[in-house]
N, C-alpha and C. Protein backbone atom coordinates (compact mmCIF):
# COMPACT_ATOMS: atom_id res chain seq x y z
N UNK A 1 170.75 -4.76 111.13
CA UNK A 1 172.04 -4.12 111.35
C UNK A 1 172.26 -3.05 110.27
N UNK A 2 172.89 -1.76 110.44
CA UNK A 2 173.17 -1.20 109.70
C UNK A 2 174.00 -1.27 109.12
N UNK A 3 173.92 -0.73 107.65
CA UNK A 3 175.36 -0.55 106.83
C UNK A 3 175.44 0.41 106.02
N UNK A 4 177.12 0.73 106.03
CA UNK A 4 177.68 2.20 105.35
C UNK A 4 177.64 1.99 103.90
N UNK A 5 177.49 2.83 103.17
CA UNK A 5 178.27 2.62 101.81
C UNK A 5 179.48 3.31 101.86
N UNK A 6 180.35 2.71 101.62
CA UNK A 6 182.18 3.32 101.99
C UNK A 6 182.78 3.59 100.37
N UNK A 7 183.17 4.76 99.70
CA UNK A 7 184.20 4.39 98.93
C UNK A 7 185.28 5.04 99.51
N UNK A 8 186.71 4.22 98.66
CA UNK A 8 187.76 4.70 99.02
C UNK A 8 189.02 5.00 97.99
N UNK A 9 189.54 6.21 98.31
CA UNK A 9 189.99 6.84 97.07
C UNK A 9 191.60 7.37 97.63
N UNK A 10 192.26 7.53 96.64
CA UNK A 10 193.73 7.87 96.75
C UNK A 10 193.92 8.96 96.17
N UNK A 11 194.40 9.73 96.77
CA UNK A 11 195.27 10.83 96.40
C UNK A 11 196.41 10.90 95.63
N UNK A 12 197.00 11.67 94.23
CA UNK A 12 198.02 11.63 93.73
C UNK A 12 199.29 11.83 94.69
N UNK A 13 199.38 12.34 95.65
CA UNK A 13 200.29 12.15 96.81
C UNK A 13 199.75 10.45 97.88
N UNK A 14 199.35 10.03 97.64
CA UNK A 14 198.86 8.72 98.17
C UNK A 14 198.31 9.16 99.35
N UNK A 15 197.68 9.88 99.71
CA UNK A 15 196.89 9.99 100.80
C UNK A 15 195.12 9.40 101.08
N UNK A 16 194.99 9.00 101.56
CA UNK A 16 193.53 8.03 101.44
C UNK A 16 192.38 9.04 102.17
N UNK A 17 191.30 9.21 101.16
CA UNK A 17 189.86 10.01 101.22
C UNK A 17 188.87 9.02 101.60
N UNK A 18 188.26 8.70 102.65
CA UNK A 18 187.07 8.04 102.76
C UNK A 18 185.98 8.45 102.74
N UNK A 19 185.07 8.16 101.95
CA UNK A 19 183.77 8.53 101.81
C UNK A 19 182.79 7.79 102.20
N UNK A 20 182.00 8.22 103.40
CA UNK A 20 181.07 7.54 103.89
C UNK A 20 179.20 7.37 103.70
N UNK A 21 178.87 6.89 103.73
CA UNK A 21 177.42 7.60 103.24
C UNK A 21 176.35 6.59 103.92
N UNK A 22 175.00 7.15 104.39
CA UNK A 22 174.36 6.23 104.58
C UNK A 22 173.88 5.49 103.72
N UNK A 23 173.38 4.27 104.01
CA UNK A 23 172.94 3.53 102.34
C UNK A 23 171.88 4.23 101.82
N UNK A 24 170.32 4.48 102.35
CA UNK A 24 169.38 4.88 102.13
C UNK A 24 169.63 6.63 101.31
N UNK A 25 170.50 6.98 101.23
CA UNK A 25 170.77 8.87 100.60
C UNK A 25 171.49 8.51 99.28
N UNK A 26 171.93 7.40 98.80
CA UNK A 26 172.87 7.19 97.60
C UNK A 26 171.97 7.16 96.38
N UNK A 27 172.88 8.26 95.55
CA UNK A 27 171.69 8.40 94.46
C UNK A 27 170.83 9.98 94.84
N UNK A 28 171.18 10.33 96.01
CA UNK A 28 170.15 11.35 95.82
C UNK A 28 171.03 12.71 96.28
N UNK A 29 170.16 13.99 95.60
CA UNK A 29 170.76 15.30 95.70
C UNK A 29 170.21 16.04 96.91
N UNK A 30 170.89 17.13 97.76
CA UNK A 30 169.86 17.81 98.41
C UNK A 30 171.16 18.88 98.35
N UNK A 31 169.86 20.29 98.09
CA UNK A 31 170.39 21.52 98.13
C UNK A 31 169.93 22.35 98.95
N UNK A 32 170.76 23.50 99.82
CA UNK A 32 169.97 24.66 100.60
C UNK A 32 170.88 25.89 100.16
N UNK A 33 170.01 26.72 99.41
CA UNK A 33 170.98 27.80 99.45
C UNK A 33 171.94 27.59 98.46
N UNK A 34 173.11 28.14 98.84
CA UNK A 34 174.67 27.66 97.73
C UNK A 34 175.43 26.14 97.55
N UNK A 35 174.74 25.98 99.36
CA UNK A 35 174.91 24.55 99.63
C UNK A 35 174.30 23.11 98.92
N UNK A 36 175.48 21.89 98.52
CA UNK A 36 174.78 21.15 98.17
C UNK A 36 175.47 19.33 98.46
N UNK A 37 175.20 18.76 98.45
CA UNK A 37 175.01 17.41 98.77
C UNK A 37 174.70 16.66 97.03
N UNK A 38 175.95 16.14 96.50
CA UNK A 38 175.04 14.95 95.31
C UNK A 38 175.64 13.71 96.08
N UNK A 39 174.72 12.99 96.26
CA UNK A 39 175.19 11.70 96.92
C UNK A 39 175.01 10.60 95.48
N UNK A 40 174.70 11.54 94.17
CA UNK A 40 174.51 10.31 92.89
C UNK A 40 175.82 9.97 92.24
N UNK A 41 176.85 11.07 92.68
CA UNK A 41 178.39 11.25 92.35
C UNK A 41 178.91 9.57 92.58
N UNK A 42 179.85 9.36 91.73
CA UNK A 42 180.94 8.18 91.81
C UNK A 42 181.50 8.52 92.76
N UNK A 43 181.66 9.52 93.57
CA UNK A 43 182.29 9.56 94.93
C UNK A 43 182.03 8.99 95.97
N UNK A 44 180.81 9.03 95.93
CA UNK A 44 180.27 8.23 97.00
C UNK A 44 179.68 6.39 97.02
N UNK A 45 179.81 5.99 95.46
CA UNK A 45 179.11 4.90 94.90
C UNK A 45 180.11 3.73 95.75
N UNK A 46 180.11 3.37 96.62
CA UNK A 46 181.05 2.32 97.21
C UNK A 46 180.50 1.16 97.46
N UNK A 47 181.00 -0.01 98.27
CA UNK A 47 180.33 -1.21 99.15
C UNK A 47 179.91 -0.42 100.27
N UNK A 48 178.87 -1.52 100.42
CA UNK A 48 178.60 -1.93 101.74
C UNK A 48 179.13 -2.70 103.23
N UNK A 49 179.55 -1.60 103.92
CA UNK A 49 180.03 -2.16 105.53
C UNK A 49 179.84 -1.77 106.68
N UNK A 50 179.27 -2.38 107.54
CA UNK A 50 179.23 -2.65 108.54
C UNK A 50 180.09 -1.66 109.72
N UNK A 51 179.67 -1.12 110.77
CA UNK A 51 180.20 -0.81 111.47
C UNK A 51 181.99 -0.87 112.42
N UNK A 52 181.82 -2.39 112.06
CA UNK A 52 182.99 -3.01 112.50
C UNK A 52 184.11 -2.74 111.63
N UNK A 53 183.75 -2.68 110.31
CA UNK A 53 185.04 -2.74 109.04
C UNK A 53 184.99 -1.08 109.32
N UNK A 54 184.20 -0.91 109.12
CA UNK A 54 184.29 0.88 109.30
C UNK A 54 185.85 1.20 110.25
N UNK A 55 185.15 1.15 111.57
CA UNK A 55 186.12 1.22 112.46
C UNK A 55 187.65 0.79 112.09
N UNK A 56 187.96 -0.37 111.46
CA UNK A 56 189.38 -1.19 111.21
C UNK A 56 189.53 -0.31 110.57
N UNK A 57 189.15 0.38 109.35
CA UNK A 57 189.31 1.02 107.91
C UNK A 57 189.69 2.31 108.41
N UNK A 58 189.18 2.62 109.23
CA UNK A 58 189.78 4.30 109.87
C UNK A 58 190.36 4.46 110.97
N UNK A 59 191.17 3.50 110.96
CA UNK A 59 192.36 2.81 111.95
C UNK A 59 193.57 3.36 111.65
N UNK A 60 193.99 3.84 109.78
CA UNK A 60 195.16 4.70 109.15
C UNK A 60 194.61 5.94 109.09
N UNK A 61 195.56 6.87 109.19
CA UNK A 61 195.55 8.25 108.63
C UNK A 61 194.56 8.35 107.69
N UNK A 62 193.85 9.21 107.43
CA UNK A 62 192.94 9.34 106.10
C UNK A 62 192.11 10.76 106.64
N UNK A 63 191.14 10.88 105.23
CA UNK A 63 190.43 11.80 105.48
C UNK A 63 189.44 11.33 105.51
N UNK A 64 188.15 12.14 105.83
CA UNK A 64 186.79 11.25 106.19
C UNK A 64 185.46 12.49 105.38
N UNK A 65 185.23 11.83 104.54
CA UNK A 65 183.87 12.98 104.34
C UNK A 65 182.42 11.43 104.47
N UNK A 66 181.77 12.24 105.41
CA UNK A 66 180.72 11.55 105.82
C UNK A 66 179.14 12.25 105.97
N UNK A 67 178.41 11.28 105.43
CA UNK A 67 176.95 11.94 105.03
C UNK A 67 175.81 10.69 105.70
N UNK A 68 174.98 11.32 106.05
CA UNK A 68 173.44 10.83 106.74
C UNK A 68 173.88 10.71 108.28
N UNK A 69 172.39 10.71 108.99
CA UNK A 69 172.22 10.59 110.20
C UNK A 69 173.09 9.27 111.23
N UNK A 70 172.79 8.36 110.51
CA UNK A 70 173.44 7.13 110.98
C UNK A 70 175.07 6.92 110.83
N UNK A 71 175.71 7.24 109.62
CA UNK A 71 177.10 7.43 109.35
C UNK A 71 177.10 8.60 110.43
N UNK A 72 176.99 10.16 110.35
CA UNK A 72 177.95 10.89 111.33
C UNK A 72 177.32 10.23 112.85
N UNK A 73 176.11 10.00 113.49
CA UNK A 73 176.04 9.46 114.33
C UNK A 73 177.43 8.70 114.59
N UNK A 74 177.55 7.51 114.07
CA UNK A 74 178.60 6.30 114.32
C UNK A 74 180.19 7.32 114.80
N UNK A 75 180.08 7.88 113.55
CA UNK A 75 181.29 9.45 113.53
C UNK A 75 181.77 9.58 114.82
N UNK A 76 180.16 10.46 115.52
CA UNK A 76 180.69 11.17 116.45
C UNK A 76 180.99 10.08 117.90
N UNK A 77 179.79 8.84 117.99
CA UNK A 77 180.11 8.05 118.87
C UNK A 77 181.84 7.54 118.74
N UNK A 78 182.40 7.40 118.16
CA UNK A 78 183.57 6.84 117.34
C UNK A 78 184.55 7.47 117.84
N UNK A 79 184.21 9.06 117.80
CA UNK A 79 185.50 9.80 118.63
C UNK A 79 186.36 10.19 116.82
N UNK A 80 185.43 9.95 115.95
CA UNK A 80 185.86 10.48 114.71
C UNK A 80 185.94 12.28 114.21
N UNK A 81 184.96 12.31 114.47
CA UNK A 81 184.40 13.47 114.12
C UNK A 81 183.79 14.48 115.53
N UNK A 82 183.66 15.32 115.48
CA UNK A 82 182.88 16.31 116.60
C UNK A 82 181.96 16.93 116.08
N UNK A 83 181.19 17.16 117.10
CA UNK A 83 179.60 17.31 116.84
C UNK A 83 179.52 18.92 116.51
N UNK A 84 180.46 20.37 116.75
CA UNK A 84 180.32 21.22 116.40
C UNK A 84 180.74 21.24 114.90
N UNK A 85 181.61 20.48 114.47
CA UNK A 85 181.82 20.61 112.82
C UNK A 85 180.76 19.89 112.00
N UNK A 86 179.73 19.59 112.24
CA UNK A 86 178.91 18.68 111.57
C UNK A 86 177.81 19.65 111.13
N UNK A 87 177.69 20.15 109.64
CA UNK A 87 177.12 20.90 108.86
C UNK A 87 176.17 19.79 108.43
N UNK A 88 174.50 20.91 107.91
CA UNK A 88 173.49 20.21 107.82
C UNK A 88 172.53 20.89 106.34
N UNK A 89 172.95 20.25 105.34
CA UNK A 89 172.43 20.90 104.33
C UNK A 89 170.83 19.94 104.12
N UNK A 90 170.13 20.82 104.16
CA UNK A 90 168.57 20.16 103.92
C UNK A 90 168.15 19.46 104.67
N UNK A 91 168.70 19.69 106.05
CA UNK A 91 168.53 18.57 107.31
C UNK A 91 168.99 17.18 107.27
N UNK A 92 170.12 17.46 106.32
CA UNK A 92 170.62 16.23 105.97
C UNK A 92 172.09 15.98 106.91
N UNK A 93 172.90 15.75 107.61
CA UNK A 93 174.08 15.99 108.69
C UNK A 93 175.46 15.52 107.40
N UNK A 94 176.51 16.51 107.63
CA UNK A 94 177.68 16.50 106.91
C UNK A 94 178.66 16.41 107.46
N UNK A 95 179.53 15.62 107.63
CA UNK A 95 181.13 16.33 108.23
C UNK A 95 182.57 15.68 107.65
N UNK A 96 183.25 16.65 107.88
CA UNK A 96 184.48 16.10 107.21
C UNK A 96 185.51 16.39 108.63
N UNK A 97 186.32 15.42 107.91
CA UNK A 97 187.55 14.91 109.63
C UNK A 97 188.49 14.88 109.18
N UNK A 98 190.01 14.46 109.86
CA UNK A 98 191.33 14.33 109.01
C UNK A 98 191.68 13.50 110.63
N UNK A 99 191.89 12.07 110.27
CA UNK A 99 192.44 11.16 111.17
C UNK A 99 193.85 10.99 111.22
């Protein structure tokens, strides 16, 4: 079964940032161009969950920045995200949402 690494972060206006990541990219950088991806950032350093918590968890308002094949996959099946906003730095898939 797969699993996300999720962190989750608050805004000084209390607004909630979710950061999604596949497990297998954490820890690692990829650059193209100006473009770049650090997936070694505390931004992204979260638990591990499951598809199912995923879903409950982006059930409130929030924002969504999401990284690897398998996270925006889930994304776009999800009805989270759309497949024309999904930027690809190093063939790596990116997207950000506002639920």
């Amino acid at each position: 079964m797969f699993k996300m690494i999720v962190k989750i972060h608050k805004t000084a206006e209390g607004r909630k940032i979710v950061a999604i990541c596949d497990n297998n990219l954490i820890g690692k950088r990829f650059e193209e161009g100006k473009l770049q991806l650090d997936l070694n950032s505390a931004f992204y350093k979260g638990k591990e969950m499951g598809k199912e918590e995923v879903k409950e968890l982006l059930k409130e308002p929030c924002i969504v920045n999401i990284v690897g094949e398998e996270s925006v996959n889930f994304a776009l099946q999800a009805g989270i995200a759309n497949k024309k906003d999904v930027l690809r730095i190093s063939n790596i898939p990116h997207v950000e949402a506002i639920i």
